[in-house]
C-alpha atoms as a PDB file:
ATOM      1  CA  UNK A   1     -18.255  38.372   8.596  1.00  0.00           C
ATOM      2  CA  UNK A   2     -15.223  36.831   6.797  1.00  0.00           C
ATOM      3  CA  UNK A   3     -14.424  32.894   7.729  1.00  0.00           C
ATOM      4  CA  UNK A   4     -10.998  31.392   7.192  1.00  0.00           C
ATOM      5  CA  UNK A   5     -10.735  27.998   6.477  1.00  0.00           C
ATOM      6  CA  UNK A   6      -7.269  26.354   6.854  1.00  0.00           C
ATOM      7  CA  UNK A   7      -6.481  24.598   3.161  1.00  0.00           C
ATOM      8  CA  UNK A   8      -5.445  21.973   5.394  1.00  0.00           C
ATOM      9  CA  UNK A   9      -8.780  20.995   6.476  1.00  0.00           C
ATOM     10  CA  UNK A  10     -10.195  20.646   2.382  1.00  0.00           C
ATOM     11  CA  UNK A  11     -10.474  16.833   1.140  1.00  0.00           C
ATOM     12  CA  UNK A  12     -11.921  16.174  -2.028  1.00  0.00           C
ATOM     13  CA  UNK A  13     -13.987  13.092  -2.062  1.00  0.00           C
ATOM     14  CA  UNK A  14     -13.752  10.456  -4.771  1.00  0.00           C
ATOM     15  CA  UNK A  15     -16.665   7.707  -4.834  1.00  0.00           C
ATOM     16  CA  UNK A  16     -15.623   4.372  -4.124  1.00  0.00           C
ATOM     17  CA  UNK A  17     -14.883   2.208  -6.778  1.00  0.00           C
ATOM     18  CA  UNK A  18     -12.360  -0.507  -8.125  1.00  0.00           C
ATOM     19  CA  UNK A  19     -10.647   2.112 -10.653  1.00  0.00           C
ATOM     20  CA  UNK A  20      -9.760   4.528  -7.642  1.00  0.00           C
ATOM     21  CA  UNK A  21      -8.111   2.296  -5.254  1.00  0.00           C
ATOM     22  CA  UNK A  22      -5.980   1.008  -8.487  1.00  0.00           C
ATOM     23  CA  UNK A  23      -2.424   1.967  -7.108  1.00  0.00           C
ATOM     24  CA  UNK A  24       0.410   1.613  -5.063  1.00  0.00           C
ATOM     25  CA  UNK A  25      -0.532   2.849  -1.763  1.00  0.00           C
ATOM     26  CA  UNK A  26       2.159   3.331   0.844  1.00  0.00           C
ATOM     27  CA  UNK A  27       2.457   4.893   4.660  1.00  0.00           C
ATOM     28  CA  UNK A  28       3.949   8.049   5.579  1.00  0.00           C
ATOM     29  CA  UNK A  29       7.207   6.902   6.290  1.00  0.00           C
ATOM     30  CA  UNK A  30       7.113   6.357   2.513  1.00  0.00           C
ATOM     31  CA  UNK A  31      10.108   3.614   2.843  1.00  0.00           C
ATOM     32  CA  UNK A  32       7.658   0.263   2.470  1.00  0.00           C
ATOM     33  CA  UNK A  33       5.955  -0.932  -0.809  1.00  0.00           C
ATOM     34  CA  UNK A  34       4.676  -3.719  -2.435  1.00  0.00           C
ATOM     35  CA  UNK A  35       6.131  -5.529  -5.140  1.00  0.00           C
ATOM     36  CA  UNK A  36       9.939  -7.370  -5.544  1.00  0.00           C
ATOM     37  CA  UNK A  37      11.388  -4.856  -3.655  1.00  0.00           C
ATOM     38  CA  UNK A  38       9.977  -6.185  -0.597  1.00  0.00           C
ATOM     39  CA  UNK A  39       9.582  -9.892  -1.142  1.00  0.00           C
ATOM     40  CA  UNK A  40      11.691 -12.305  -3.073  1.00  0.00           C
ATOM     41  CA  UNK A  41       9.439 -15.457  -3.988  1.00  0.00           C
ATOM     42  CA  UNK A  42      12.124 -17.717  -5.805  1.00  0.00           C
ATOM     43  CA  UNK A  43      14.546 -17.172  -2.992  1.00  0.00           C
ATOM     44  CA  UNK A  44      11.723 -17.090   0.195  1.00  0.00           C
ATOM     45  CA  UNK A  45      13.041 -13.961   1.082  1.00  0.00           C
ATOM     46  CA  UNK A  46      11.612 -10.843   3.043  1.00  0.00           C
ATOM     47  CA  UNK A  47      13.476  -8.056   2.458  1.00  0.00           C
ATOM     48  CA  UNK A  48      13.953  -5.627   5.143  1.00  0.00           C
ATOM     49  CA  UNK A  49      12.851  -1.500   4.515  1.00  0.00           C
ATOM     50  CA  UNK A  50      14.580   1.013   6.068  1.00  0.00           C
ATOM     51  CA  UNK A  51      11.503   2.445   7.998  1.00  0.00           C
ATOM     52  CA  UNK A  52       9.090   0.642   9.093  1.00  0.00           C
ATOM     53  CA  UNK A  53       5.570   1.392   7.268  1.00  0.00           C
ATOM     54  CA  UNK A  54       2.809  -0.294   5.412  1.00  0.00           C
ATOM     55  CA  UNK A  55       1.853  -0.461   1.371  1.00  0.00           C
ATOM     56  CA  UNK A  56      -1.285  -1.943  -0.015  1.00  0.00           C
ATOM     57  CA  UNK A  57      -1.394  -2.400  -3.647  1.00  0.00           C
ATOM     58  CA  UNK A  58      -4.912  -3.234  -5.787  1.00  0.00           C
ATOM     59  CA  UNK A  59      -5.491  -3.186  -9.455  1.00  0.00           C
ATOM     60  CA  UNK A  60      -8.512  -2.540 -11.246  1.00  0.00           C
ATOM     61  CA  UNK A  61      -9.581  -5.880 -11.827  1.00  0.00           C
ATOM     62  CA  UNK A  62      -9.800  -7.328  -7.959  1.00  0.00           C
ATOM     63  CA  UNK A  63      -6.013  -8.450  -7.160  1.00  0.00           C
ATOM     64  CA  UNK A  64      -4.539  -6.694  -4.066  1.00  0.00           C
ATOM     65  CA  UNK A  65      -1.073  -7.276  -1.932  1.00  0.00           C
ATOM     66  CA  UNK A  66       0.271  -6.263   1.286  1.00  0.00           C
ATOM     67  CA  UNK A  67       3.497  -5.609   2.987  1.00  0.00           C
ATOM     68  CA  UNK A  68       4.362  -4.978   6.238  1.00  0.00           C
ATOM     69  CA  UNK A  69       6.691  -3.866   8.456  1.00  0.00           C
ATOM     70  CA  UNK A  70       6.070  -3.119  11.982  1.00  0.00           C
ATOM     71  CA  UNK A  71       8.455  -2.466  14.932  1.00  0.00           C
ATOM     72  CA  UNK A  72       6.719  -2.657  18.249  1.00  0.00           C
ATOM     73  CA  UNK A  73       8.778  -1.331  21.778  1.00  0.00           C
ATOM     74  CA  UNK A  74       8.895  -3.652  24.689  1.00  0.00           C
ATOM     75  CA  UNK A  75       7.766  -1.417  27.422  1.00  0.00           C
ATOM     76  CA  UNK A  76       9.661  -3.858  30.215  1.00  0.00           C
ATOM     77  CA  UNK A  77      13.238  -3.908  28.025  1.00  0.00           C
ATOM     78  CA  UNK A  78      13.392  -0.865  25.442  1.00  0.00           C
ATOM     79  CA  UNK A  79      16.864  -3.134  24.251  1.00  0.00           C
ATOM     80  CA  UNK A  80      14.261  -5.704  22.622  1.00  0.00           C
ATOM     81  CA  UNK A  81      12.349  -4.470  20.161  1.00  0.00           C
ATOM     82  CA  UNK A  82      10.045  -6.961  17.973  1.00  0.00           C
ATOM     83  CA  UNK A  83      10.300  -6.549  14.945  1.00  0.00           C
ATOM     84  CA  UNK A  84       7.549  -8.099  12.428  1.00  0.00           C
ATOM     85  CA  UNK A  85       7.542  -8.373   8.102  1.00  0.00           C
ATOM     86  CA  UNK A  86       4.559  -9.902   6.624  1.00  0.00           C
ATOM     87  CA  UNK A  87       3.549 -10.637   2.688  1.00  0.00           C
ATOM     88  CA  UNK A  88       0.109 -11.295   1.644  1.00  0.00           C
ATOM     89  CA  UNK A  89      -1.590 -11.459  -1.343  1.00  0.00           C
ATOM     90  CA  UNK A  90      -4.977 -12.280  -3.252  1.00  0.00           C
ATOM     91  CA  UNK A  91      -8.483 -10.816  -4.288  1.00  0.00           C
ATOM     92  CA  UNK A  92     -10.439  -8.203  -2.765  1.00  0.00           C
ATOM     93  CA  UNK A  93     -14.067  -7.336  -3.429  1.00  0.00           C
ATOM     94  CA  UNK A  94     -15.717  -3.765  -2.474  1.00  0.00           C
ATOM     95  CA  UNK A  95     -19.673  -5.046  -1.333  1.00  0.00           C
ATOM     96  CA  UNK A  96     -22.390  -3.180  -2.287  1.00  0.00           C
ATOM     97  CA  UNK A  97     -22.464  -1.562   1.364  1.00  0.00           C
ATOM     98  CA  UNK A  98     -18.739  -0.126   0.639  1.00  0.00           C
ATOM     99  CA  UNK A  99     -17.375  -3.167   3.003  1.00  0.00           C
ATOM    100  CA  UNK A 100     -13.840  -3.727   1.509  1.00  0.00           C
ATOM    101  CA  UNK A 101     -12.718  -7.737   2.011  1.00  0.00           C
ATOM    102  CA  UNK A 102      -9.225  -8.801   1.184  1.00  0.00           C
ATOM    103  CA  UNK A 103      -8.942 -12.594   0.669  1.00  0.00           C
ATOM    104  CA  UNK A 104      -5.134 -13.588   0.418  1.00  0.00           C
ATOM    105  CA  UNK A 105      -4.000 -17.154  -1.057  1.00  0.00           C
ATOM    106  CA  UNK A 106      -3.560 -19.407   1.719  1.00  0.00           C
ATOM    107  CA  UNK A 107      -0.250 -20.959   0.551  1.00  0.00           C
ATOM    108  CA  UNK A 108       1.799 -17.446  -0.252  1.00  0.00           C
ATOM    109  CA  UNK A 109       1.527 -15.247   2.818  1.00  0.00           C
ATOM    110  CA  UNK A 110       4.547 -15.243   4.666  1.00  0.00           C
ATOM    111  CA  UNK A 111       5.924 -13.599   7.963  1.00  0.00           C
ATOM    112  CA  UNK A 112       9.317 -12.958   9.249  1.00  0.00           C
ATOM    113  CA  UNK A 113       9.369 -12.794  12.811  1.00  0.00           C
ATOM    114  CA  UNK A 114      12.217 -10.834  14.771  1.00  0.00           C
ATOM    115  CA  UNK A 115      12.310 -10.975  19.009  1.00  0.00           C
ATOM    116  CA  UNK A 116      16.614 -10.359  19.443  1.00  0.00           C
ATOM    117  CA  UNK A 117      16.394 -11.010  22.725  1.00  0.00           C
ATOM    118  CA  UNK A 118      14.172 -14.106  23.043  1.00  0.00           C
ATOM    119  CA  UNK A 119      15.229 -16.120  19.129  1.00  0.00           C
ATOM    120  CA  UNK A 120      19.018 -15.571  19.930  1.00  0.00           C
ATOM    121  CA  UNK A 121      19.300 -13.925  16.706  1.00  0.00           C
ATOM    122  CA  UNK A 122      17.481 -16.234  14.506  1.00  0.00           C
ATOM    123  CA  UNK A 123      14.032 -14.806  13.384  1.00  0.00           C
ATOM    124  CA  UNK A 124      11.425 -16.758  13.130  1.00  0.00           C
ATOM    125  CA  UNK A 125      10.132 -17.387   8.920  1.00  0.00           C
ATOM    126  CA  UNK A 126       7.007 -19.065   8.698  1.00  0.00           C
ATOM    127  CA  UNK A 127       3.972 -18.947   6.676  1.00  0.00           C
ATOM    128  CA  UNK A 128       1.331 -16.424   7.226  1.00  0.00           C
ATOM    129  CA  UNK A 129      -2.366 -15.892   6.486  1.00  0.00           C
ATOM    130  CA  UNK A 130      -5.037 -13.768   7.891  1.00  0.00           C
ATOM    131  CA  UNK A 131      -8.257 -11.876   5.882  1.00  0.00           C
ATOM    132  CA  UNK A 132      -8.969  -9.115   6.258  1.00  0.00           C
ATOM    133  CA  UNK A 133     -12.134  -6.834   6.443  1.00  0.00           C
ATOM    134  CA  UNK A 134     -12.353  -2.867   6.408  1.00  0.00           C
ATOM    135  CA  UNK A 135     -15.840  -1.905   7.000  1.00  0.00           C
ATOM    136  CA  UNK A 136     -15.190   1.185   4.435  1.00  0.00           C
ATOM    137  CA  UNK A 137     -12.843   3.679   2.515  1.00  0.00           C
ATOM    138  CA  UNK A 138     -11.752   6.819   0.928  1.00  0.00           C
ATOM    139  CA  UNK A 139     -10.107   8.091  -1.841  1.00  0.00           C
ATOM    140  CA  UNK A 140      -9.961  11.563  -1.729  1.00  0.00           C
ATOM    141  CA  UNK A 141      -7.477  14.623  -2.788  1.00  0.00           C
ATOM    142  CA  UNK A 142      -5.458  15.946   0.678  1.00  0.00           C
ATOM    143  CA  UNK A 143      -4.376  18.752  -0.311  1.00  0.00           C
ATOM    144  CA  UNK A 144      -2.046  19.432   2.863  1.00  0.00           C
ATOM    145  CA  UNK A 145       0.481  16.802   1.286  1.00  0.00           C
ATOM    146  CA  UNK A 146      -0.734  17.225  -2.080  1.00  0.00           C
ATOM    147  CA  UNK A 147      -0.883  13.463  -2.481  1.00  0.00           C
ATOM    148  CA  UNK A 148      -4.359  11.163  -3.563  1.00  0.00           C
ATOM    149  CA  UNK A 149      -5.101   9.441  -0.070  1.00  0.00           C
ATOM    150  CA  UNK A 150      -6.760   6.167   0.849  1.00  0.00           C
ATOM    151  CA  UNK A 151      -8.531   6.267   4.109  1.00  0.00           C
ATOM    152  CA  UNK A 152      -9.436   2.823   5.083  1.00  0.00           C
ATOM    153  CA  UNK A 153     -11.752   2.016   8.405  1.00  0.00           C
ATOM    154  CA  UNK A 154     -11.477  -0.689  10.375  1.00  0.00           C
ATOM    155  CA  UNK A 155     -14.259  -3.763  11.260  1.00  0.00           C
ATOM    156  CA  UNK A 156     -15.416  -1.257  14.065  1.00  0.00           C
ATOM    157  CA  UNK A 157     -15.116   1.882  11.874  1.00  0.00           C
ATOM    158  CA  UNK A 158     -12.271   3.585  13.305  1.00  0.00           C
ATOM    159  CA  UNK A 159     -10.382   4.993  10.980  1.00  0.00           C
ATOM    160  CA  UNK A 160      -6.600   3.621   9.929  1.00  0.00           C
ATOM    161  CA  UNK A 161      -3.385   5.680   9.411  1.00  0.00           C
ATOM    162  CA  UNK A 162      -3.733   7.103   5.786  1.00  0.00           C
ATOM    163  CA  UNK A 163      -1.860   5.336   3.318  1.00  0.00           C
ATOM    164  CA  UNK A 164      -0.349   7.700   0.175  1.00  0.00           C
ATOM    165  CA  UNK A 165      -0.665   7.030  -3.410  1.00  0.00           C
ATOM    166  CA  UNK A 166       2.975   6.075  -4.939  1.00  0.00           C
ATOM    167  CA  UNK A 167       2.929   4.412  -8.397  1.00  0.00           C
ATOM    168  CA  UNK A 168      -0.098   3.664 -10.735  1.00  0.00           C
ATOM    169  CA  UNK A 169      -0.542   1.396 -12.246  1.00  0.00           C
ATOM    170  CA  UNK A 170       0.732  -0.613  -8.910  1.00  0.00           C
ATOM    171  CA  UNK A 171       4.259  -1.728  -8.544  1.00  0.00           C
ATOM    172  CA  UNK A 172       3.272  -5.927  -7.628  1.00  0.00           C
ATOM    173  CA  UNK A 173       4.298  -9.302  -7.648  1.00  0.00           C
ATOM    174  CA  UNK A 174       2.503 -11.623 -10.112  1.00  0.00           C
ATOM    175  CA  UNK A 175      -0.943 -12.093  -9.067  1.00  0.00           C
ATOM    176  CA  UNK A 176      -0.982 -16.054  -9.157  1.00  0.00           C
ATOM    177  CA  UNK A 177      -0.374 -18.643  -6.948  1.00  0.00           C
ATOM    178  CA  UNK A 178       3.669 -17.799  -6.474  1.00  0.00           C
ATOM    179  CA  UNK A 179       4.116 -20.825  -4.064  1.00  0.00           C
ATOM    180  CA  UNK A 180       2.004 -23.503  -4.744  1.00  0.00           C
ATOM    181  CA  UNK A 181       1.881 -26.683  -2.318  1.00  0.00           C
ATOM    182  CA  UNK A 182       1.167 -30.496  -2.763  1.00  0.00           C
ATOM    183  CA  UNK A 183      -1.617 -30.457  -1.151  1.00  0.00           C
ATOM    184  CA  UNK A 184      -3.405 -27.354  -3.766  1.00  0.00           C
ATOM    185  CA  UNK A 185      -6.647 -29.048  -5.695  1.00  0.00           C
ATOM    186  CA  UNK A 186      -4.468 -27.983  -9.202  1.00  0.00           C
ATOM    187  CA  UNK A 187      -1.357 -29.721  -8.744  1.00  0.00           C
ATOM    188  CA  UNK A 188       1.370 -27.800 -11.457  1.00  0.00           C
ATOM    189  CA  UNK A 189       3.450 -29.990 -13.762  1.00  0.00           C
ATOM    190  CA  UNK A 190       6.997 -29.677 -14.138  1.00  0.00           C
ATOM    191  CA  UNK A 191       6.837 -27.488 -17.128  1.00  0.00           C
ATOM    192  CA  UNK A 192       3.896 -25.090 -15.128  1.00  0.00           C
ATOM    193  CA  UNK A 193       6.421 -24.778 -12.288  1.00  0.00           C
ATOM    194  CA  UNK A 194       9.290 -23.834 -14.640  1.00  0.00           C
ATOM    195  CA  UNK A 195       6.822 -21.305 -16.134  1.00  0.00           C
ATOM    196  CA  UNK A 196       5.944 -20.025 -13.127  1.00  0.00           C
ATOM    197  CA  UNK A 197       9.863 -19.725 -11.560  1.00  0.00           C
ATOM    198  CA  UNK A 198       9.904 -17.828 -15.205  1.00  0.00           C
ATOM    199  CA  UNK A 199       7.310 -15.662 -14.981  1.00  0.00           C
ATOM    200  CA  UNK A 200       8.469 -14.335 -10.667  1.00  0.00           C
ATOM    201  CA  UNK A 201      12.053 -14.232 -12.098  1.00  0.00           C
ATOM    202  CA  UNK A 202      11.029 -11.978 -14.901  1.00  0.00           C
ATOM    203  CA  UNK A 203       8.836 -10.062 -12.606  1.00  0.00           C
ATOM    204  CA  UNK A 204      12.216  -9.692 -10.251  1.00  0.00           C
ATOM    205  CA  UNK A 205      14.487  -8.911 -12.759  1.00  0.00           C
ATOM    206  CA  UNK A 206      12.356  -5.980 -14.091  1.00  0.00           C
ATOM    207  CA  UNK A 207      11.286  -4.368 -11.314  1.00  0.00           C
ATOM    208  CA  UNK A 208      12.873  -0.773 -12.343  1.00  0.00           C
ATOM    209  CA  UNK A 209      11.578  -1.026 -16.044  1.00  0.00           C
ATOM    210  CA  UNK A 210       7.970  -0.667 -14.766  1.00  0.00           C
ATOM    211  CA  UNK A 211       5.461   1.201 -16.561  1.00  0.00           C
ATOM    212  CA  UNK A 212       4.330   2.472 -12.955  1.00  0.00           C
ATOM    213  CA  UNK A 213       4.834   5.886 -12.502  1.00  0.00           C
ATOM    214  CA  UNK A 214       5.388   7.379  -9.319  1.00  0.00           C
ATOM    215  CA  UNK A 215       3.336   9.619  -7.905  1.00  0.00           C
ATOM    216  CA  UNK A 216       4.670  13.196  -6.403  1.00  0.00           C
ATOM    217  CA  UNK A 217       3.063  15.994  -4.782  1.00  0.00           C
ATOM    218  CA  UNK A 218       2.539  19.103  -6.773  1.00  0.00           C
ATOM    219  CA  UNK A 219       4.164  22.334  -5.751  1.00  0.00           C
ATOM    220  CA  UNK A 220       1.017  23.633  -3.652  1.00  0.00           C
ATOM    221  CA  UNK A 221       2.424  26.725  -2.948  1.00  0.00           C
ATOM    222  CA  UNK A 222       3.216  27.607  -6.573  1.00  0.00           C
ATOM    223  CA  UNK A 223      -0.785  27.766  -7.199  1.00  0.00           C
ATOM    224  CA  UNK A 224      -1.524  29.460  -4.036  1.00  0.00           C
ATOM    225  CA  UNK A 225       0.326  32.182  -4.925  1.00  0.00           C
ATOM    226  CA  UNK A 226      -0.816  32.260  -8.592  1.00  0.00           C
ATOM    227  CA  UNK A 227      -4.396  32.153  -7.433  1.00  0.00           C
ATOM    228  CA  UNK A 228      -3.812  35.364  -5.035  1.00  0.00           C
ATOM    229  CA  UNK A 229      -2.908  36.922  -7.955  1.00  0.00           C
ATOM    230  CA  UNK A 230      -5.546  36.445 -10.175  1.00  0.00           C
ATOM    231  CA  UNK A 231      -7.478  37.360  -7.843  1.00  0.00           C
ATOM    232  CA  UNK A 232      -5.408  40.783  -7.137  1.00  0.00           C
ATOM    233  CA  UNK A 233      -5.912  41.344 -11.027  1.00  0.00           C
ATOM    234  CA  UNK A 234      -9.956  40.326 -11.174  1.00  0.00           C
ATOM    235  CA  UNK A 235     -10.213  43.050  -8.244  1.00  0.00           C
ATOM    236  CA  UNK A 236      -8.255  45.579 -10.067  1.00  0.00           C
ATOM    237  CA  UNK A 237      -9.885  45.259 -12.754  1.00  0.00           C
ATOM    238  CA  UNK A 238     -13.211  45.448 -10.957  1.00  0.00           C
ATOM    239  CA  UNK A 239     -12.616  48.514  -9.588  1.00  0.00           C
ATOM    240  CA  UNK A 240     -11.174  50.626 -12.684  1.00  0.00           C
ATOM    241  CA  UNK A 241     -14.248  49.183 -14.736  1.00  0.00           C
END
């Protein structure tokens, strides 16, 4: 008896480890990503997508960031949306038991908060900081969208809407302190803030001369076909042998 499988359903696996979730990892809507693009640290400014979506970026050596972008309906006014942006960013560690743990720097996460019909037009900017804990992931190969996928599960192991590789190595903001306060144990000089304003500025000002390269989906189809017609010419060959 002959069994079709849909090519939907095949995932290839990838085991979990720092070098695999290196990337730029983005949400379907493929419109929100980490990096300059979405927040401006010299100016304090979040900088609105045009879809709402969600991008985590990590790089081999334990740095992740976040952005955020989330519209939710209000079920009792449909005219008053809220509308939410928040930056993070910091260190992650993947435990020996596959736990992944994202610990952002206090003093640098930041949230924009939009309610049109409550804030009279003035969202709400304020500083923002919350850990966070996925009790596991994948990296694997779906070859529906023809894209490297990262599956991450939540503290109660549900899983997450998949996030999409887009650029490796990871489109990001430097991954030091960007904002440091008075009140931080290593207190910058004048000459390490002026570095620092430097170093964000630079990072700003070349954000389309990365080396990242983004990431597109292959032309599925284009091998599906070529593979049917290998295997039209193995069985041709079979049979006139």
């Amino acid at each position: 008896m002959r069994v079709l499988i849909p090519l939907s359903l095949f995932a290839v696996a990838v085991s979990g480890q720092n070098s695999d979730l290196e990337g730029t990892w983005s949400s379907k809507s493929n419109q929100v990503f980490t990096g300059p693009g979405f927040y401006d640290p010299i100016e304090e400014l979040l900088i609105e997508p045009a879809l709402p979506g969600i991008s985590y970026s990590f790089t081999a050596d334990g740095y992740f960031e976040e952005a955020m972008y989330q519209v939710s309906g209000n079920p009792q006014d449909p005219k008053c949306p809220v509308a939410v942006l928040i930056f993070q960013h910091g260190t992650y560690e993947v435990k020996d038991d596959g736990q992944l743990v994202l610990t952002p720097i206090e003093v640098d996460g930041r949230q924009l908060l939009s309610q049109p019909c409550d804030d009279e037009g003035v969202s709400t900017y304020s500083r923002y900081y919350q850990a966070e804990s996925f009790k596991s992931y994948l990296v694997q190969l779906d070859t529906y969208y023809g894209k490297q996928s990262l599956q991450l599960y939540g503290s109660d192991g549900a899983p997450l809407q998949p996030l999409f590789l887009a650029y490796k190595p990871p489109v990001m903001l430097p991954t030091i302190t960007l904002n440091p306060t008075a009140s931080d144990d290593a207190q910058p000089t004048s000459n390490a803030k002026r570095d620092l304003i430097s170093h964000v500025r630079r990072s700003i000002e070349n954000r389309h001369k990365t080396n990242a390269v983004k990431k597109t989906a292959p032309n599925i189809e284009k091998y599906w076909w070529g593979s049917l017609a290998l295997i039209g010419v193995g069985s041709i060959a079979f049979l006139l042998s």
